[in-house]
PDB file of N, CA and C in Angstrom:
ATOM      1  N   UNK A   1      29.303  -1.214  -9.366  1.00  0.00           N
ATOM      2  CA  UNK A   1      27.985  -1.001  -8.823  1.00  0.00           C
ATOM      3  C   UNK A   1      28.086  -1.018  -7.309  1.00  0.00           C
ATOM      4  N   UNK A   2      27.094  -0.265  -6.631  1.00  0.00           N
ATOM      5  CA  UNK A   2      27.207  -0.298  -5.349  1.00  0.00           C
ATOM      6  C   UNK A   2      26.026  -0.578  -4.924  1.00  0.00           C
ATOM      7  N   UNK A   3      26.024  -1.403  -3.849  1.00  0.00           N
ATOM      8  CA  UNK A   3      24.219  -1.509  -2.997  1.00  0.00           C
ATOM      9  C   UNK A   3      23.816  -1.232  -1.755  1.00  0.00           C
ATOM     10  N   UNK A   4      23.463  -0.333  -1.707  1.00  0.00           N
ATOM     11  CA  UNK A   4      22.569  -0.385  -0.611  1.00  0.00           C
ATOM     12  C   UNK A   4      21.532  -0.801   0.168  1.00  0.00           C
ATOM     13  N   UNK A   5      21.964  -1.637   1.314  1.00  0.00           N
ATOM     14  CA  UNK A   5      20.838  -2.245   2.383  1.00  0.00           C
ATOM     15  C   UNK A   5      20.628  -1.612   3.511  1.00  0.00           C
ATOM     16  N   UNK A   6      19.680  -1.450   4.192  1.00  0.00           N
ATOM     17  CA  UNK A   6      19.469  -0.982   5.653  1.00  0.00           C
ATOM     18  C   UNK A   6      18.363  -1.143   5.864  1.00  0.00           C
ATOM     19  N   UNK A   7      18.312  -2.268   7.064  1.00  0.00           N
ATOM     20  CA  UNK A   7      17.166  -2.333   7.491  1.00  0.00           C
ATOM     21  C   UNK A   7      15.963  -1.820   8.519  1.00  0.00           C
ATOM     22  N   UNK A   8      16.485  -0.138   8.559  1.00  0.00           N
ATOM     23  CA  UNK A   8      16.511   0.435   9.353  1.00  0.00           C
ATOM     24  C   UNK A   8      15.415   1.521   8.056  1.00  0.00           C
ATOM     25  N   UNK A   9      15.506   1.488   7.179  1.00  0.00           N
ATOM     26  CA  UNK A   9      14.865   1.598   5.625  1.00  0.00           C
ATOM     27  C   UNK A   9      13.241   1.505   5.692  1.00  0.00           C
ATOM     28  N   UNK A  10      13.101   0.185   6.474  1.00  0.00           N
ATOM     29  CA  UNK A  10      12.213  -0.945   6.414  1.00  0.00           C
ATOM     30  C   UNK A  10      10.784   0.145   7.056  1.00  0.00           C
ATOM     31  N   UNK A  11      10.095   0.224   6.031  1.00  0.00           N
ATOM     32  CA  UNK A  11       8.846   1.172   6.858  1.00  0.00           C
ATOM     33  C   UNK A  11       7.264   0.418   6.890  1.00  0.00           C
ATOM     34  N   UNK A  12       6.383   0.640   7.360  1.00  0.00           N
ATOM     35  CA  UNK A  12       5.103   0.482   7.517  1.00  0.00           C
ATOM     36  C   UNK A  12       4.267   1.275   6.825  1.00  0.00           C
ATOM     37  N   UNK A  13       3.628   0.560   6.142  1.00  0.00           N
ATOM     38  CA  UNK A  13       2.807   1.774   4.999  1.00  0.00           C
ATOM     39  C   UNK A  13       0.978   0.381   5.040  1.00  0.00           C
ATOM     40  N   UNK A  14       0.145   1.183   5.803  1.00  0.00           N
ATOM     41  CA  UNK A  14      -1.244   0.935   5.438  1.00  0.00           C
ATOM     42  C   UNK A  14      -0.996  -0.101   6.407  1.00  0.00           C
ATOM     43  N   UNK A  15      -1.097  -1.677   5.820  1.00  0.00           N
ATOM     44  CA  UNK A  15      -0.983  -3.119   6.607  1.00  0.00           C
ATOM     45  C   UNK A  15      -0.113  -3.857   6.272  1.00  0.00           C
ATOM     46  N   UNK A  16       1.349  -3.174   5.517  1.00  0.00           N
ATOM     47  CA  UNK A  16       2.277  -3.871   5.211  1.00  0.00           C
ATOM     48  C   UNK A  16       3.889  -2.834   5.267  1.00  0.00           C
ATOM     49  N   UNK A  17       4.815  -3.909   5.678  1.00  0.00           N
ATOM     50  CA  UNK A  17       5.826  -3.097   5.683  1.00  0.00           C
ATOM     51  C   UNK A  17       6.524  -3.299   4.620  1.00  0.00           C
ATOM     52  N   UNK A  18       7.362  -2.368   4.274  1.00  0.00           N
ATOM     53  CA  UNK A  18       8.326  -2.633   2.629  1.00  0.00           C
ATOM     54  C   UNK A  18       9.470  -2.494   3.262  1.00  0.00           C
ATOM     55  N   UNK A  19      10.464  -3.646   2.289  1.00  0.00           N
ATOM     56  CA  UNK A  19      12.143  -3.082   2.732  1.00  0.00           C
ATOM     57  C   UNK A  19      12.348  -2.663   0.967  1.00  0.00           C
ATOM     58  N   UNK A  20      13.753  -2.249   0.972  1.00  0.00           N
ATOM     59  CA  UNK A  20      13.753  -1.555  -0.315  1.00  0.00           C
ATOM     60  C   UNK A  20      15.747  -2.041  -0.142  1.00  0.00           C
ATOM     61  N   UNK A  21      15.767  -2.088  -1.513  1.00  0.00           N
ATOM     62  CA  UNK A  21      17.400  -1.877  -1.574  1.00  0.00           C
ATOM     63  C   UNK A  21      17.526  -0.967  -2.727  1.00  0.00           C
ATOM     64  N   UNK A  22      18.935  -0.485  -2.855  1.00  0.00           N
ATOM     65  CA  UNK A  22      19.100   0.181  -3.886  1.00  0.00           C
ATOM     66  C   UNK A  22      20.760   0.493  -4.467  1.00  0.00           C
ATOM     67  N   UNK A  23      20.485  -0.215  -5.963  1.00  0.00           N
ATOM     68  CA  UNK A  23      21.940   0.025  -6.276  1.00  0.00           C
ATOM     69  C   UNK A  23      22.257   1.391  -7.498  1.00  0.00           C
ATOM     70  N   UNK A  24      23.392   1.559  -7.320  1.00  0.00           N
ATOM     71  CA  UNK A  24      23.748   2.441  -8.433  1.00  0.00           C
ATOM     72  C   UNK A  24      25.053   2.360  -8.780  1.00  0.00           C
ATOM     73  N   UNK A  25      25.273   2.325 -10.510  1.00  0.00           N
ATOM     74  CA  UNK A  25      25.739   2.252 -11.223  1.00  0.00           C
ATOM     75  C   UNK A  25      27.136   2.742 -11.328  1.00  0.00           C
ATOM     76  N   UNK A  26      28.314   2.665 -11.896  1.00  0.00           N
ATOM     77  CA  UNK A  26      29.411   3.841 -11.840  1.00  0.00           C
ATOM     78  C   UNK A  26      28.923   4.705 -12.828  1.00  0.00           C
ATOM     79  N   UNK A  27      28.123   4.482 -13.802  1.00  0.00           N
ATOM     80  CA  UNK A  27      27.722   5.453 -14.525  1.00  0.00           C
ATOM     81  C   UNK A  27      26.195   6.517 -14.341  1.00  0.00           C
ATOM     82  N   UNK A  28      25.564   6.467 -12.975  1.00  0.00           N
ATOM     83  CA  UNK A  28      24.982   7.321 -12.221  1.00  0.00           C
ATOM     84  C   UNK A  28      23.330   6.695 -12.501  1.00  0.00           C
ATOM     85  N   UNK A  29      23.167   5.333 -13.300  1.00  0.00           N
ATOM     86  CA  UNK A  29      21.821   5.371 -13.056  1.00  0.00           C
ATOM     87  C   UNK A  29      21.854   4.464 -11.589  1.00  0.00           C
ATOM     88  N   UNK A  30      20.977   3.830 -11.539  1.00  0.00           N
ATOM     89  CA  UNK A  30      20.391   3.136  -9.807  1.00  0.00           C
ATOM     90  C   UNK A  30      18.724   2.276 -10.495  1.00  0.00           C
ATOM     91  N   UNK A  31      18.753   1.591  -9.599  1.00  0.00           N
ATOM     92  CA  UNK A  31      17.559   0.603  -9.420  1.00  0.00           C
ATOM     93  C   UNK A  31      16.963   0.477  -7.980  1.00  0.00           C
ATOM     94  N   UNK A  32      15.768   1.006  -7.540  1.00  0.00           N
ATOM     95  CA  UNK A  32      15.102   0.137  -6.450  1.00  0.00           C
ATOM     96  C   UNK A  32      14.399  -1.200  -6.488  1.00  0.00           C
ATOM     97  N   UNK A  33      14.762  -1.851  -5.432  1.00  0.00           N
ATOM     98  CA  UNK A  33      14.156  -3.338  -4.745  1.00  0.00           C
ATOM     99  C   UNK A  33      13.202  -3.432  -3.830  1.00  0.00           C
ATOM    100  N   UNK A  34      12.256  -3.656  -4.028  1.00  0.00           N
ATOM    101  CA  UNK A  34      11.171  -3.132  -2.836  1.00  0.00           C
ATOM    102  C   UNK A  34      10.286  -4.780  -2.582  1.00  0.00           C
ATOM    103  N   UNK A  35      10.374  -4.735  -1.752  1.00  0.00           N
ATOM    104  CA  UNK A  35       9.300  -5.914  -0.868  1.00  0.00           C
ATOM    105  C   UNK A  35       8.633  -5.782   0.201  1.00  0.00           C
ATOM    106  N   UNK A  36       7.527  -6.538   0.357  1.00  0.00           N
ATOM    107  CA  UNK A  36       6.609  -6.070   1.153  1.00  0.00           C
ATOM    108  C   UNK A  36       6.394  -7.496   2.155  1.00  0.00           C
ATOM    109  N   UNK A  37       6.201  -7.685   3.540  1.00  0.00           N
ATOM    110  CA  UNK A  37       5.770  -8.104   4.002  1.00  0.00           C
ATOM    111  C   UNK A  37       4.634  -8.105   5.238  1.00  0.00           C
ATOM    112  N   UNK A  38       4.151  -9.205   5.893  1.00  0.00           N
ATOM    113  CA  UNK A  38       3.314  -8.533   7.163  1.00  0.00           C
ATOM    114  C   UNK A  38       3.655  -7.827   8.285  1.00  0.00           C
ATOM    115  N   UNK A  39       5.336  -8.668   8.652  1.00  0.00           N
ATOM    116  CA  UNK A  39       5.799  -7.701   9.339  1.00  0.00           C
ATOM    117  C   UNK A  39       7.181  -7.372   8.987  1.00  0.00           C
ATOM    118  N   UNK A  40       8.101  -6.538   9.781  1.00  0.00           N
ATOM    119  CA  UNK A  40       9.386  -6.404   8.690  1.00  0.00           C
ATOM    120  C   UNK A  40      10.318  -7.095   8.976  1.00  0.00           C
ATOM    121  N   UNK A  41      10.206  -7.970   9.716  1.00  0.00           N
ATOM    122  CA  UNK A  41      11.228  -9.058   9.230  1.00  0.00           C
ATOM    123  C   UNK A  41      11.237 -10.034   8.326  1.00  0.00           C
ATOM    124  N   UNK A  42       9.501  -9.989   7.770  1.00  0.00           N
ATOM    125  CA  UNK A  42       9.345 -10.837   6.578  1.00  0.00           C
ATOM    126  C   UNK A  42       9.406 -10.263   5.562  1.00  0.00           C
ATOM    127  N   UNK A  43       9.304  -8.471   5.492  1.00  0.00           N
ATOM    128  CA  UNK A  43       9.610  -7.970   4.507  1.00  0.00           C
ATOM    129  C   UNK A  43      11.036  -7.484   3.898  1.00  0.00           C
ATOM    130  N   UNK A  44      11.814  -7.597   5.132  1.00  0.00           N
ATOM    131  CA  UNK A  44      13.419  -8.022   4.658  1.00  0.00           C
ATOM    132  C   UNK A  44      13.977  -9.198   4.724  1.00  0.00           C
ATOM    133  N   UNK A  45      13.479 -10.412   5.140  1.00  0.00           N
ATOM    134  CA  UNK A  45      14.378 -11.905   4.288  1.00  0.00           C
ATOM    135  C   UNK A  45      13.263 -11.353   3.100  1.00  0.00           C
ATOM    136  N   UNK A  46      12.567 -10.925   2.904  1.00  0.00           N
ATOM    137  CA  UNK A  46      12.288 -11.368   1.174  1.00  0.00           C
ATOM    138  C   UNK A  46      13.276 -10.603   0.402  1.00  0.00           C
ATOM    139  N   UNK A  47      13.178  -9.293   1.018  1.00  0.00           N
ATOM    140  CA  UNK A  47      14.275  -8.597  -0.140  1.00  0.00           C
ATOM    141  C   UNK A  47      15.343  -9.322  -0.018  1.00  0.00           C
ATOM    142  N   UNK A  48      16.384  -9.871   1.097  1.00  0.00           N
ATOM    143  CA  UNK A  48      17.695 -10.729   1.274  1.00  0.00           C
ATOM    144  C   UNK A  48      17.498 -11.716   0.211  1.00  0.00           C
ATOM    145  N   UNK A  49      16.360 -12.179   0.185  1.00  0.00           N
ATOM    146  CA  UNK A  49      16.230 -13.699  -0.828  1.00  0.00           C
ATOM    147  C   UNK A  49      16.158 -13.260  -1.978  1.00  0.00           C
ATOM    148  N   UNK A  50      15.904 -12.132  -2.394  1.00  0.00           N
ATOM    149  CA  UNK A  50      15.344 -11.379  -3.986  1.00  0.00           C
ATOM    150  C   UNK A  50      17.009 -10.919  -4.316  1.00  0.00           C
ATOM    151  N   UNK A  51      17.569 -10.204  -3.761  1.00  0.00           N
ATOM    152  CA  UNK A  51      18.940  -9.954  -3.381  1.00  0.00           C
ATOM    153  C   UNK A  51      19.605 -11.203  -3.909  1.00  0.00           C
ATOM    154  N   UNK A  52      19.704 -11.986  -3.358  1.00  0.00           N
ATOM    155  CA  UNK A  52      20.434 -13.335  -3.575  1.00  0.00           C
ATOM    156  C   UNK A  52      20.063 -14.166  -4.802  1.00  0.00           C
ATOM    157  N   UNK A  53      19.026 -14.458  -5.225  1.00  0.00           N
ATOM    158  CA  UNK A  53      18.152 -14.789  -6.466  1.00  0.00           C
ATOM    159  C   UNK A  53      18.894 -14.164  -7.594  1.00  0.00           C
ATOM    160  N   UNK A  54      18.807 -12.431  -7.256  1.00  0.00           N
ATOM    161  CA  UNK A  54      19.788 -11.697  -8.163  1.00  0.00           C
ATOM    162  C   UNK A  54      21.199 -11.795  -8.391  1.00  0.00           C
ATOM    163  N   UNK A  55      21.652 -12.207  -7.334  1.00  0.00           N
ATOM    164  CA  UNK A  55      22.928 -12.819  -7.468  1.00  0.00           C
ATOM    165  C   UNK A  55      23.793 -11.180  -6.973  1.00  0.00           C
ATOM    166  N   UNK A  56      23.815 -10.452  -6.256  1.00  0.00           N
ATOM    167  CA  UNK A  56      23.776  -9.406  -6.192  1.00  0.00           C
ATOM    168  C   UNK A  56      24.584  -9.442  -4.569  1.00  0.00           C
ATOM    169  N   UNK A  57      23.957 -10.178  -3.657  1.00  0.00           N
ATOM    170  CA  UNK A  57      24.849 -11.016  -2.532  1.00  0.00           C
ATOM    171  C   UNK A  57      25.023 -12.139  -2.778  1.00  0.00           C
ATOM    172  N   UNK A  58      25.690 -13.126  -1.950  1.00  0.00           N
ATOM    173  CA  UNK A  58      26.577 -14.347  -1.713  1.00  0.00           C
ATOM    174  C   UNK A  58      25.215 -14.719  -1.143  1.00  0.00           C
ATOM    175  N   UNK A  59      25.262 -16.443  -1.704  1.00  0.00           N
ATOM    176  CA  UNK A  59      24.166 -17.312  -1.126  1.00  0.00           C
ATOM    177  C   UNK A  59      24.591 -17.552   0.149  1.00  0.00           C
ATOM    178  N   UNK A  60      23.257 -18.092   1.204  1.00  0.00           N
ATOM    179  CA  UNK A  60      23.529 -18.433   2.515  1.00  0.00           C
ATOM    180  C   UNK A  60      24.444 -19.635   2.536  1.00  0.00           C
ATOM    181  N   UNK A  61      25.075 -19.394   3.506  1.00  0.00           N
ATOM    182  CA  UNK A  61      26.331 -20.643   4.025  1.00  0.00           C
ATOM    183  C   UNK A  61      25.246 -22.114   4.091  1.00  0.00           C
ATOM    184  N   UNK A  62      25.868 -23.029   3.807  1.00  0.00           N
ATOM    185  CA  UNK A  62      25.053 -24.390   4.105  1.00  0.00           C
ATOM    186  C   UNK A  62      25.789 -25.396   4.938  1.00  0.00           C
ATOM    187  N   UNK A  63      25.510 -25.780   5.796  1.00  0.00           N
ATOM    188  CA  UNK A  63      26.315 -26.840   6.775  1.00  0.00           C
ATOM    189  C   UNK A  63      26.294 -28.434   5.745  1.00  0.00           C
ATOM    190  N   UNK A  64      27.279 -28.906   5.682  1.00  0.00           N
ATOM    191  CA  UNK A  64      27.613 -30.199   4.982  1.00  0.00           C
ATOM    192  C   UNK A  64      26.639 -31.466   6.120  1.00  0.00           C
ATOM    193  N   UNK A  65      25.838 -32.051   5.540  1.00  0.00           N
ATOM    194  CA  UNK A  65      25.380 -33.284   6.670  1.00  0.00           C
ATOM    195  C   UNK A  65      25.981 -34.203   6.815  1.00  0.00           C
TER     196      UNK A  65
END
């Protein structure tokens, strides 16, 4: 499977922006990821966190206390 991110993707539609990811298959189907926030940096950590939830990227690094 392959995924695609870019947050360069990330558009403004009405009063919210969407980021979107999208993977596809070796066997040619694909899935979009779409999230919406107020602005687009909140609408891409959500997809990053939806992303990660999915298990799809590597969880964030955590510093040991």
């Amino acid at each position: 499977m392959e995924l695609y991110i870019n947050n360069r993707w990330t558009e403004c539609y009405g009063n919210s922006y969407i980021a979107e990811a999208i993977a596809w298959s070796e066997t040619g189907n694909h899935a979009s990821i779409y999230t919406t926030g107020v602005t687009a940096e909140e609408a891409d950590a959500k997809l990053m966190s939806a992303l990660r939830e999915l298990e799809l990227i590597p969880q964030k690094a955590t510093k040991d206390r």
